[in-house]
Protein backbone atom coordinates (compact mmCIF):
# COMPACT_ATOMS: atom_id res chain seq x y z
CA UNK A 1 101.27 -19.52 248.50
CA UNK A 2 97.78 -18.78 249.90
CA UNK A 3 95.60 -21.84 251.81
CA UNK A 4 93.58 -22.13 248.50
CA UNK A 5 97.06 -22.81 246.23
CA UNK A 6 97.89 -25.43 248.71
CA UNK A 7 94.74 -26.73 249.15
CA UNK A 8 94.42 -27.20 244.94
CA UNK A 9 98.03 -28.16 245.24
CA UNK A 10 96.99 -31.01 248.04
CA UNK A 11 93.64 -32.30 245.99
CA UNK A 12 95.40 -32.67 242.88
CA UNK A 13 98.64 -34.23 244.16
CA UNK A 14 96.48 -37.14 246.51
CA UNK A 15 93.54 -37.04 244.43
CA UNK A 16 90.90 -36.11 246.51
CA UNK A 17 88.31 -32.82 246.46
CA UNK A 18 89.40 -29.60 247.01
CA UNK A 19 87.32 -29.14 249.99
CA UNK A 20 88.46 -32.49 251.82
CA UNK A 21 91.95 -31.03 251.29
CA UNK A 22 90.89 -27.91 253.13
CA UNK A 23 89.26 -30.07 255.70
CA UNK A 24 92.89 -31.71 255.82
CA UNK A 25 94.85 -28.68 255.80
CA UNK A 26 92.23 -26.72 259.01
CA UNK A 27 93.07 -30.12 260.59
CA UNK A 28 96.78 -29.87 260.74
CA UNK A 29 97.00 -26.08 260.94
CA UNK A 30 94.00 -24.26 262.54
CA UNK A 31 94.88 -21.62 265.42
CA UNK A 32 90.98 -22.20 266.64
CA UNK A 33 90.98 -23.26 270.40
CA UNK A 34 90.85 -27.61 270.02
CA UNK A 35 91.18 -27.38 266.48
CA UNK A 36 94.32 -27.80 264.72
CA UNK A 37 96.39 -30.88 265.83
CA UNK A 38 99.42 -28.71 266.20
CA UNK A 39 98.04 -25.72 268.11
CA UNK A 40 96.39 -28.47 270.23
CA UNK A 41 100.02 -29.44 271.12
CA UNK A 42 101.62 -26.48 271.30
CA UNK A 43 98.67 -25.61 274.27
CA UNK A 44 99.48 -28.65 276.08
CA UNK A 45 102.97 -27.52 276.44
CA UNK A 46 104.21 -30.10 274.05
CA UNK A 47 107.00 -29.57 270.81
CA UNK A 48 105.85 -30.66 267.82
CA UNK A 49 107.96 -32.14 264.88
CA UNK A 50 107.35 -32.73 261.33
CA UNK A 51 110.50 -34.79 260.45
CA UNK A 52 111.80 -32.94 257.14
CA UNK A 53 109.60 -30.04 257.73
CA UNK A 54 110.18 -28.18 261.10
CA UNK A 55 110.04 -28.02 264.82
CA UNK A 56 106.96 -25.98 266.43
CA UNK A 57 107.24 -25.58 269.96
CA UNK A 58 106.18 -22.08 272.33
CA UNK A 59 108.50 -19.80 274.57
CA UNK A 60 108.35 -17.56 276.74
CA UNK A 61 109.89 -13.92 275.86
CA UNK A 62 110.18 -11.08 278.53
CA UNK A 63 108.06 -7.52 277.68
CA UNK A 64 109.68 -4.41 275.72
CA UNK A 65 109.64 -1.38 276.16
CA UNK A 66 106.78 -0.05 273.56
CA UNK A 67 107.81 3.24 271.76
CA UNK A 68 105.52 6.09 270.34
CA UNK A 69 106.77 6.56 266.79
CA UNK A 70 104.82 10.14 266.63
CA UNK A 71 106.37 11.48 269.88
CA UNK A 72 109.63 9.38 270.15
């Protein structure tokens, strides 16, 4: 589903414009710096859950080893 199916999806199920549901959705969801409510909490350090939906949270992974596919 692409951000304008949901946002349709969103302004016909609440009954509101399609453009205040994309408003809503960028809200919730935006990876801009200060923007989206969860990326907001994910940069404070902070887990986010959506009861029913998921668990968002950040970790730390260690480097790889990067590998040249042309030259092995």
């Amino acid at each position: 589903m692409t951000k304008d199916e949901f946002a349709e999806k969103l302004a016909n199920k609440v009954d509101i414009s399609k453009a205040k549901a994309h408003e809503a959705i960028d809200a919730i969801f935006s990876t801009e710096p200060g923007q989206g409510i969860i990326g907001v909490e994910l940069d404070a350090g902070r887990n986010f859950t959506i009861t029913g939906f998921g668990t968002f949270y950040t970790r730390s992974r260690a480097a790889r080893q990067g590998r040249n596919p042309k030259t092995g």
